[in-house]
N, C-alpha and C. Protein backbone atom coordinates (compact mmCIF):
# COMPACT_ATOMS: atom_id res chain seq x y z
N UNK A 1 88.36 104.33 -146.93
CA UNK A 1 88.16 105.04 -145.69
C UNK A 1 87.26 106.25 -145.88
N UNK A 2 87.31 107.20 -147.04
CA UNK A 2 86.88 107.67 -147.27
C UNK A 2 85.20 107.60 -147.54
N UNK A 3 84.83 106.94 -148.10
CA UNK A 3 83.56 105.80 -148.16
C UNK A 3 82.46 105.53 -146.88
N UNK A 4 83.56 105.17 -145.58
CA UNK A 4 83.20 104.94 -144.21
C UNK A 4 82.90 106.02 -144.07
N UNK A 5 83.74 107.20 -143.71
CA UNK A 5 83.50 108.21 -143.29
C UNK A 5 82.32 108.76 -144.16
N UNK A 6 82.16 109.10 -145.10
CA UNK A 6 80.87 109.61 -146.09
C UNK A 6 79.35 108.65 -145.51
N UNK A 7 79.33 107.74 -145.22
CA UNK A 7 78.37 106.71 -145.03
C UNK A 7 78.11 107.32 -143.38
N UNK A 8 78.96 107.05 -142.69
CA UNK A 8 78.88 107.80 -141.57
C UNK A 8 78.32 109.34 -141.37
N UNK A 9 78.47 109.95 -142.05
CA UNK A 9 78.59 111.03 -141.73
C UNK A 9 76.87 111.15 -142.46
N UNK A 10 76.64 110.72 -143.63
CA UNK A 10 74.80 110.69 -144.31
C UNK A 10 74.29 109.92 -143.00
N UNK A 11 74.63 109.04 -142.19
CA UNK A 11 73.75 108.16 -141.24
C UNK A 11 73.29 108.95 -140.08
N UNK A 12 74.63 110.08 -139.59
CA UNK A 12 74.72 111.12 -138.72
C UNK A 12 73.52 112.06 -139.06
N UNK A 13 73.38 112.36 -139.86
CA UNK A 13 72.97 113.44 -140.61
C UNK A 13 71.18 113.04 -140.76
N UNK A 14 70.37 111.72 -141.11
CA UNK A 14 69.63 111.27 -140.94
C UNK A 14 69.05 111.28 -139.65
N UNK A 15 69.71 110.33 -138.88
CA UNK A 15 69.34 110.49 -137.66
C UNK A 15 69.08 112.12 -137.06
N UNK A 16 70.51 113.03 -137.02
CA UNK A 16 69.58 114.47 -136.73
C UNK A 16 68.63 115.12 -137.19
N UNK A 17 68.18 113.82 -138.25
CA UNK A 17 66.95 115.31 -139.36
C UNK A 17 66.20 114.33 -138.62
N UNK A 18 65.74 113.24 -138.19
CA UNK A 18 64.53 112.47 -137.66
C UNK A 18 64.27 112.85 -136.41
N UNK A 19 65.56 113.46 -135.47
CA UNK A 19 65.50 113.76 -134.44
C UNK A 19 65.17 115.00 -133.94
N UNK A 20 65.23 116.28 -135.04
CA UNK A 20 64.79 117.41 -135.42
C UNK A 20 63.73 117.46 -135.62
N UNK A 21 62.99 116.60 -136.16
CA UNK A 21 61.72 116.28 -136.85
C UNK A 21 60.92 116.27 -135.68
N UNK A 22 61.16 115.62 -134.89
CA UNK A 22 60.25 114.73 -133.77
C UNK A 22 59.90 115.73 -132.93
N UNK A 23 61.76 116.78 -132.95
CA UNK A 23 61.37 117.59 -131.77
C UNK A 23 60.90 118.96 -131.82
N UNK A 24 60.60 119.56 -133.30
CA UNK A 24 59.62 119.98 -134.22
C UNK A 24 58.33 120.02 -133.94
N UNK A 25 57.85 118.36 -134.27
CA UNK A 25 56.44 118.00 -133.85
C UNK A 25 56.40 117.97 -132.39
N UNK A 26 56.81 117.86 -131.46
CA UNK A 26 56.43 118.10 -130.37
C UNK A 26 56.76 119.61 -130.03
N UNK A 27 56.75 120.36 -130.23
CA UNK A 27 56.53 121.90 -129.92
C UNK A 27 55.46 122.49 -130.83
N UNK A 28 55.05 121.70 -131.68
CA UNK A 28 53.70 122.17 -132.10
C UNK A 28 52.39 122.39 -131.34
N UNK A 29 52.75 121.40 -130.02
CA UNK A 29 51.38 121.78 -129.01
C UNK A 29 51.25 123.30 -128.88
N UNK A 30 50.03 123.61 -128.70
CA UNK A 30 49.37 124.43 -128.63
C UNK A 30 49.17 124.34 -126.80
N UNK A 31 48.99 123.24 -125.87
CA UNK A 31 48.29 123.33 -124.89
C UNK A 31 47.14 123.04 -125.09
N UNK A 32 46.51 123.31 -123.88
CA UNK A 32 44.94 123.36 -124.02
C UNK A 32 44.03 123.38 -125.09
N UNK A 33 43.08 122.65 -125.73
CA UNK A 33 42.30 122.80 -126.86
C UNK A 33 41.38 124.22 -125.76
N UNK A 34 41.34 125.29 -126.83
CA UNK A 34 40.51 126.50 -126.90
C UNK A 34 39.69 126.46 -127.43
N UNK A 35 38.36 126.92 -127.23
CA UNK A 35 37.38 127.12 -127.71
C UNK A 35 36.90 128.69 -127.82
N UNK A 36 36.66 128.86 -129.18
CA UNK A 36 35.93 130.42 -129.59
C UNK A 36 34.66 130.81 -128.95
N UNK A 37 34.65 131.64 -128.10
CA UNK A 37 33.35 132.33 -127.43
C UNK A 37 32.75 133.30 -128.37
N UNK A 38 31.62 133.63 -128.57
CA UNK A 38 30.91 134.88 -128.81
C UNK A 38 29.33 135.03 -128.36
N UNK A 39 28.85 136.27 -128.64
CA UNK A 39 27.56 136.53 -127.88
C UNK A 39 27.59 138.05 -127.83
N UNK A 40 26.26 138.15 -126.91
CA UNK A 40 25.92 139.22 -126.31
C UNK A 40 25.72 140.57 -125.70
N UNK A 41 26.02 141.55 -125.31
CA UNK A 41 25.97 141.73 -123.82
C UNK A 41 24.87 142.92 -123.96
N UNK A 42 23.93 142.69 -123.06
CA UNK A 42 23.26 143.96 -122.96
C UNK A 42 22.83 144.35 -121.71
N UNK A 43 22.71 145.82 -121.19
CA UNK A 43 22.69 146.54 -119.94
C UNK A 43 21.11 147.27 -120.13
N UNK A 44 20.30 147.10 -119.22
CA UNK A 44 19.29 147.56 -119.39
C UNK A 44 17.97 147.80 -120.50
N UNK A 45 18.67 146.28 -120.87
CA UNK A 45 17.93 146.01 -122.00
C UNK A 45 18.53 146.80 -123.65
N UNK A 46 19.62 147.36 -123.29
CA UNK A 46 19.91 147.66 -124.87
C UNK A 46 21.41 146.95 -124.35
N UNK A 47 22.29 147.06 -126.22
CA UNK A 47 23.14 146.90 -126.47
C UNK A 47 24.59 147.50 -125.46
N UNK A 48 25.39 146.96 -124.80
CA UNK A 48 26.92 147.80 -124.64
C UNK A 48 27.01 148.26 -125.55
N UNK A 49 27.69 149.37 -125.65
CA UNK A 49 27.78 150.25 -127.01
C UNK A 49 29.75 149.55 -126.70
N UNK A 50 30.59 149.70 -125.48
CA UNK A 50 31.95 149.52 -125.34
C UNK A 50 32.05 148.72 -124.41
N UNK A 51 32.87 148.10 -124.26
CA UNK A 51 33.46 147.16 -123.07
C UNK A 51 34.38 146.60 -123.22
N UNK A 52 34.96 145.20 -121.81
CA UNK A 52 35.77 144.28 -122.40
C UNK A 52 34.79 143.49 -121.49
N UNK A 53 35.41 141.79 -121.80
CA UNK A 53 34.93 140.75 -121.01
C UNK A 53 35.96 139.73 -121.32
N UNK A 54 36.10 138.84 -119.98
CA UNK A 54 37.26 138.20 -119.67
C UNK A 54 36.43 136.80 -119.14
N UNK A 55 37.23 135.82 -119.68
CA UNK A 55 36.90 134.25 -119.37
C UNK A 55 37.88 133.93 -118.38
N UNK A 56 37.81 133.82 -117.43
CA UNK A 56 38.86 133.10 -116.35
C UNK A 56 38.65 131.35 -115.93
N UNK A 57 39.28 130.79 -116.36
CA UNK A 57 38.91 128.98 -115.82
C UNK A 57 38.45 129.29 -114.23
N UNK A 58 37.79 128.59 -113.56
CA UNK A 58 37.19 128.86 -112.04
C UNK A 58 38.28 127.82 -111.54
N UNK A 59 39.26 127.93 -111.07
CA UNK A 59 40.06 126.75 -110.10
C UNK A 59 39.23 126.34 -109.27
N UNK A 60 38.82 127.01 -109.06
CA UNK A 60 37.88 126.70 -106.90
C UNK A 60 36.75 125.41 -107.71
N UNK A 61 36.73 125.19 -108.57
CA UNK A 61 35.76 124.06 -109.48
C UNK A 61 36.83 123.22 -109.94
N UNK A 62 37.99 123.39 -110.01
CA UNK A 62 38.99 122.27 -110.77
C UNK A 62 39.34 123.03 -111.79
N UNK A 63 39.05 123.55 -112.74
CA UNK A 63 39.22 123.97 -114.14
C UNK A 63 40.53 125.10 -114.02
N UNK A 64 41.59 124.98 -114.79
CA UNK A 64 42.59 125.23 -115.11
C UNK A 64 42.92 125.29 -116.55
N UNK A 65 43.91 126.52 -117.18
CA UNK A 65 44.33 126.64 -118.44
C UNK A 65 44.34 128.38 -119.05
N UNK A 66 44.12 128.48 -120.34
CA UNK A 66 44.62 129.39 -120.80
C UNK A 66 42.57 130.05 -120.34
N UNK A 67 42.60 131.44 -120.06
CA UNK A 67 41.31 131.83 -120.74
C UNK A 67 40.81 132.83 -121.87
N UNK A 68 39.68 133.56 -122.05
CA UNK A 68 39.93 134.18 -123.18
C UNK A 68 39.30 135.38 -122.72
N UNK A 69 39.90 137.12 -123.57
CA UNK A 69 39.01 137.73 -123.79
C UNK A 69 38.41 138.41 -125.14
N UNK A 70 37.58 139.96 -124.52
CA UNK A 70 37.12 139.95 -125.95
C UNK A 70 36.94 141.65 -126.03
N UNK A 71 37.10 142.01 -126.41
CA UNK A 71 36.16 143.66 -126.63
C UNK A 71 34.37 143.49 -126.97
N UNK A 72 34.14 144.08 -126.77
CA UNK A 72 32.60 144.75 -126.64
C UNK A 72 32.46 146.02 -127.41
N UNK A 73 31.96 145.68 -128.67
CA UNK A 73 31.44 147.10 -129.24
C UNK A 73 30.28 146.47 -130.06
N UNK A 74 29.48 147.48 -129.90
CA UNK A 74 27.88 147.21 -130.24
C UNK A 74 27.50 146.50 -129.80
N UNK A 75 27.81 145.88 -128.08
CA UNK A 75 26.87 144.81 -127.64
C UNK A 75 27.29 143.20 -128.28
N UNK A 76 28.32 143.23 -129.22
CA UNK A 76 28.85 141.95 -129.65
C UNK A 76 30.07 141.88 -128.76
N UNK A 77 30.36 140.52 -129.06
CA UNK A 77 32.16 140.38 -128.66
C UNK A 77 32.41 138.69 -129.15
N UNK A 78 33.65 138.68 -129.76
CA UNK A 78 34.31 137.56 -129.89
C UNK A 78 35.36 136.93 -128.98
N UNK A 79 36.01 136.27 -128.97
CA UNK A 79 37.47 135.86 -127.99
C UNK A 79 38.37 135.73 -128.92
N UNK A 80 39.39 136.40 -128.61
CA UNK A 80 40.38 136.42 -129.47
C UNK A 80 41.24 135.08 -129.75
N UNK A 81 41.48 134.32 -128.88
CA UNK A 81 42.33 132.85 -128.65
C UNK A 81 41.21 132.15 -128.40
N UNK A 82 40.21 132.43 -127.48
CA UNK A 82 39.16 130.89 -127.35
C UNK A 82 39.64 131.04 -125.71
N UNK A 83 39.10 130.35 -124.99
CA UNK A 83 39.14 130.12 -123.95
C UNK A 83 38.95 128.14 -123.75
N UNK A 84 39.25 127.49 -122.50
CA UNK A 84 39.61 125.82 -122.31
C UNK A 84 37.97 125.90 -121.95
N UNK A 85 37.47 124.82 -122.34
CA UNK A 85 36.40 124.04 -121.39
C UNK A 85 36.25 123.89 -120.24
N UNK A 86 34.75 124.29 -119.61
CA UNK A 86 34.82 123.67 -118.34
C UNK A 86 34.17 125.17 -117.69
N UNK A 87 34.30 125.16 -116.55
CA UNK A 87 33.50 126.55 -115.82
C UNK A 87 34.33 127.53 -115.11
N UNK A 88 33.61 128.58 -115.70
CA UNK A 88 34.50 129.89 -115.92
C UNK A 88 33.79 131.00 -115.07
N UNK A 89 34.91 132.00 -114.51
CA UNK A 89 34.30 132.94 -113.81
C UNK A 89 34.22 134.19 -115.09
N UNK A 90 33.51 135.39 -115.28
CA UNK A 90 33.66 136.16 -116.25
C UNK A 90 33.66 137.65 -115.75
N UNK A 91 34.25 138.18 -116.00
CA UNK A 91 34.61 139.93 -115.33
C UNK A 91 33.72 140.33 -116.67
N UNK A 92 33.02 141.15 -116.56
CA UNK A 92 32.42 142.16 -117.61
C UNK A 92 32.66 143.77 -117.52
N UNK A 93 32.96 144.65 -118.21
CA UNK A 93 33.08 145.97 -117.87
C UNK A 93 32.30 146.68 -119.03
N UNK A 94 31.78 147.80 -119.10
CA UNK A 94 30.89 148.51 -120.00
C UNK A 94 31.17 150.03 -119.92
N UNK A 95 30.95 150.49 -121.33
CA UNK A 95 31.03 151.83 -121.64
C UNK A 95 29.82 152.45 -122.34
N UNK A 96 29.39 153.56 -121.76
CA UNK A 96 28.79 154.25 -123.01
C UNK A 96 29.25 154.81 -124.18
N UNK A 97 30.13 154.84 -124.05
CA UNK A 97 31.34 155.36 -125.40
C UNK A 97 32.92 155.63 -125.26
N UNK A 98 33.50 155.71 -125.95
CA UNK A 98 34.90 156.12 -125.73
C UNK A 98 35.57 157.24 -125.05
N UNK A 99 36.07 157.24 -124.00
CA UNK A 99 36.37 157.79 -123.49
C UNK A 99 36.95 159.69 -123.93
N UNK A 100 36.70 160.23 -124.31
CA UNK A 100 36.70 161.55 -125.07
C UNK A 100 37.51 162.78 -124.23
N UNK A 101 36.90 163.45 -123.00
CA UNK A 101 36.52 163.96 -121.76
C UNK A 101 36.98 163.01 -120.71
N UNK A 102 38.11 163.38 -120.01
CA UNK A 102 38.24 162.50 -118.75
C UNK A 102 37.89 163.06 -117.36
N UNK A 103 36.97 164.35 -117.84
CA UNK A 103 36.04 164.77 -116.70
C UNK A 103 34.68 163.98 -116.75
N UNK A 104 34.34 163.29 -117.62
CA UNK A 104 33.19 162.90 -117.70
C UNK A 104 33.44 161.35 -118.06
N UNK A 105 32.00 160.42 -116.68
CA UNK A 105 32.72 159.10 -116.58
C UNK A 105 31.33 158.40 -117.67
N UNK A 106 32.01 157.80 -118.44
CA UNK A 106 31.41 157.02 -119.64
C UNK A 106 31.12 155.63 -118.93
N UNK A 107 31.66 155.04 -117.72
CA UNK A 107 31.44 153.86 -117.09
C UNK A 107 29.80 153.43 -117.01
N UNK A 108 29.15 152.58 -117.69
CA UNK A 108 28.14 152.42 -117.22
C UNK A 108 27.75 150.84 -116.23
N UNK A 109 29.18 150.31 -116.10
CA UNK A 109 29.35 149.09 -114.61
C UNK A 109 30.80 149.10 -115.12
N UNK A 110 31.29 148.32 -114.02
CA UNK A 110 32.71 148.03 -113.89
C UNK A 110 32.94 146.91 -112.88
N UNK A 111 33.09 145.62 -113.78
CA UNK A 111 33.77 144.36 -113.24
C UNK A 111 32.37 143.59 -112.24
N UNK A 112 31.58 143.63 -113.20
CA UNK A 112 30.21 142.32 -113.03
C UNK A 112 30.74 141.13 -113.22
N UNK A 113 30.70 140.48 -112.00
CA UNK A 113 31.29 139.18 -112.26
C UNK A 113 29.99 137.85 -112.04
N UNK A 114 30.05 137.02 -112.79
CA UNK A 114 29.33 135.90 -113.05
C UNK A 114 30.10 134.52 -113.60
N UNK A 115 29.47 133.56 -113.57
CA UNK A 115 29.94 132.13 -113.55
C UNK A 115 29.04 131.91 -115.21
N UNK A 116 29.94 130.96 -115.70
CA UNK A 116 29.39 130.25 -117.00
C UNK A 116 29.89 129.10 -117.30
N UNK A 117 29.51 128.00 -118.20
CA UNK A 117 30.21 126.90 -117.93
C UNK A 117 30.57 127.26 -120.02
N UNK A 118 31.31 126.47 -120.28
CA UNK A 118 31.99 126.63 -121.68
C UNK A 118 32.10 125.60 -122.55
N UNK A 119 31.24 124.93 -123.40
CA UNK A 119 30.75 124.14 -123.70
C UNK A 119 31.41 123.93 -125.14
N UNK A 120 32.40 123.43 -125.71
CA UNK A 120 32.67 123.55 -127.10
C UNK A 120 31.18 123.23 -128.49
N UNK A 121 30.24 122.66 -128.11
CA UNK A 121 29.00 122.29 -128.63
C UNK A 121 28.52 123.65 -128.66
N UNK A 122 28.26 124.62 -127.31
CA UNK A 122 27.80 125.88 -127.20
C UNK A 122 28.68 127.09 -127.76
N UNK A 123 28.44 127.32 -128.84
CA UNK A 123 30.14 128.70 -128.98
C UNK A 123 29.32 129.94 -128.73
N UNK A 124 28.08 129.83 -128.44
CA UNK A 124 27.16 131.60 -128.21
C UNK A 124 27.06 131.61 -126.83
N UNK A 125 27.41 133.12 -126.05
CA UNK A 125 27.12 133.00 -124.64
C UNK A 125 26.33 134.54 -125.14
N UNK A 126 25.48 134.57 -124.32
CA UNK A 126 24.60 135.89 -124.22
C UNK A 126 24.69 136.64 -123.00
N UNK A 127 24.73 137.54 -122.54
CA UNK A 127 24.93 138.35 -120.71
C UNK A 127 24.24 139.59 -120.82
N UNK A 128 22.89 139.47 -119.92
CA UNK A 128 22.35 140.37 -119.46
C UNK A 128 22.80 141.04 -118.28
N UNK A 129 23.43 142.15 -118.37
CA UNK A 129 23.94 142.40 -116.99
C UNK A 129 22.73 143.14 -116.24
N UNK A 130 22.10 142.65 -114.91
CA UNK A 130 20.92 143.31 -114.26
C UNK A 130 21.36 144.47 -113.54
N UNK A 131 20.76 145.72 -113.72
CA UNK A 131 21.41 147.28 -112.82
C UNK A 131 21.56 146.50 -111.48
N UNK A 132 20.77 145.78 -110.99
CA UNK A 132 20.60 145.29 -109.31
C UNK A 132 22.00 145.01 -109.02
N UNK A 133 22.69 144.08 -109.47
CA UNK A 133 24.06 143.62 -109.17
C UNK A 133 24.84 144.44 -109.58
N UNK A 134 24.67 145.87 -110.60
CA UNK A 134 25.62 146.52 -110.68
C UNK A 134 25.95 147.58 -109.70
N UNK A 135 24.46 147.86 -109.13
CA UNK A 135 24.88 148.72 -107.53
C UNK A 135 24.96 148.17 -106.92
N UNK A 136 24.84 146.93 -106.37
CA UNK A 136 25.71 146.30 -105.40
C UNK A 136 26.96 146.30 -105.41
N UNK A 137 27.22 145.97 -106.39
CA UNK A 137 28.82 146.09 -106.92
C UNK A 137 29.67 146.95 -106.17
N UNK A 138 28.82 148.22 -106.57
CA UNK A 138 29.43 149.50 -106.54
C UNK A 138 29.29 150.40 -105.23
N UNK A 139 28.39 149.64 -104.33
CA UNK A 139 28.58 150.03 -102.96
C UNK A 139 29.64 149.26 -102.23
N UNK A 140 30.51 148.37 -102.53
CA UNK A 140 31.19 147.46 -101.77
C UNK A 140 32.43 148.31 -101.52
């Protein structure tokens, strides 16, 4: 009896490690395959010296999922997670420097928004932000 029970109890025991296993590997998704952005950004023909920039999926196009952002210093930026495939709206914001003095506004635009599509083949995006759209912006 003893025997049964031991046999039983290793068969029990199998089965929960296969069943552990499985349900293990299925929480390994990640979601969405992400893709790493980097690039650009320059304002008037030079470098952002500060910023951020944000990948948003465009729903109003279909595209749905995680998106990505990035900091901006020296006119570079990476994405920290990657952003999904497919076409994206992008918020941009810019600094002349770090904020030091909060009498004095370092803003040189705030929240340029533009469309890009996100190409895992393409991982470089470049963004010229034009002054024209940034006073528009900023009269609204």
């Amino acid at each position: 009896m003893i025997a049964s029970v031991q046999k039983s109890a290793s068969f029990f025991f199998v089965v929960a490690g296969i069943a552990a296993a499985a349900v293990c590997g299925c929480s390994r998704s990640k979601g969405p395959e992400r893709h790493s952005i980097r690039g650009s950004v320059t304002f008037k023909g030079e470098p952002v010296p500060l910023g951020q920039i944000a990948f948003e999926p465009d729903a109003s196009q279909g595209n749905e999922g995680p998106g990505g952002y990035a900091d901006i210093i020296a006119g570079r930026y990476t994405t920290h997670m990657g952003a999904v495939s497919g076409p994206h709206r992008v918020r941009i914001s810019g600094q002349s420097g770090p904020v030091v003095d909060e009498t004095k506004d370092v803003t040189l635009f705030s929240d340029y928004v533009t469309s890009v599509m996100i190409d895992p083949e393409v991982p470089e995006i470049d963004f010229d932000i034009p002054e024209q759209a940034v006073r528009r912006a900023r009269r609204r």
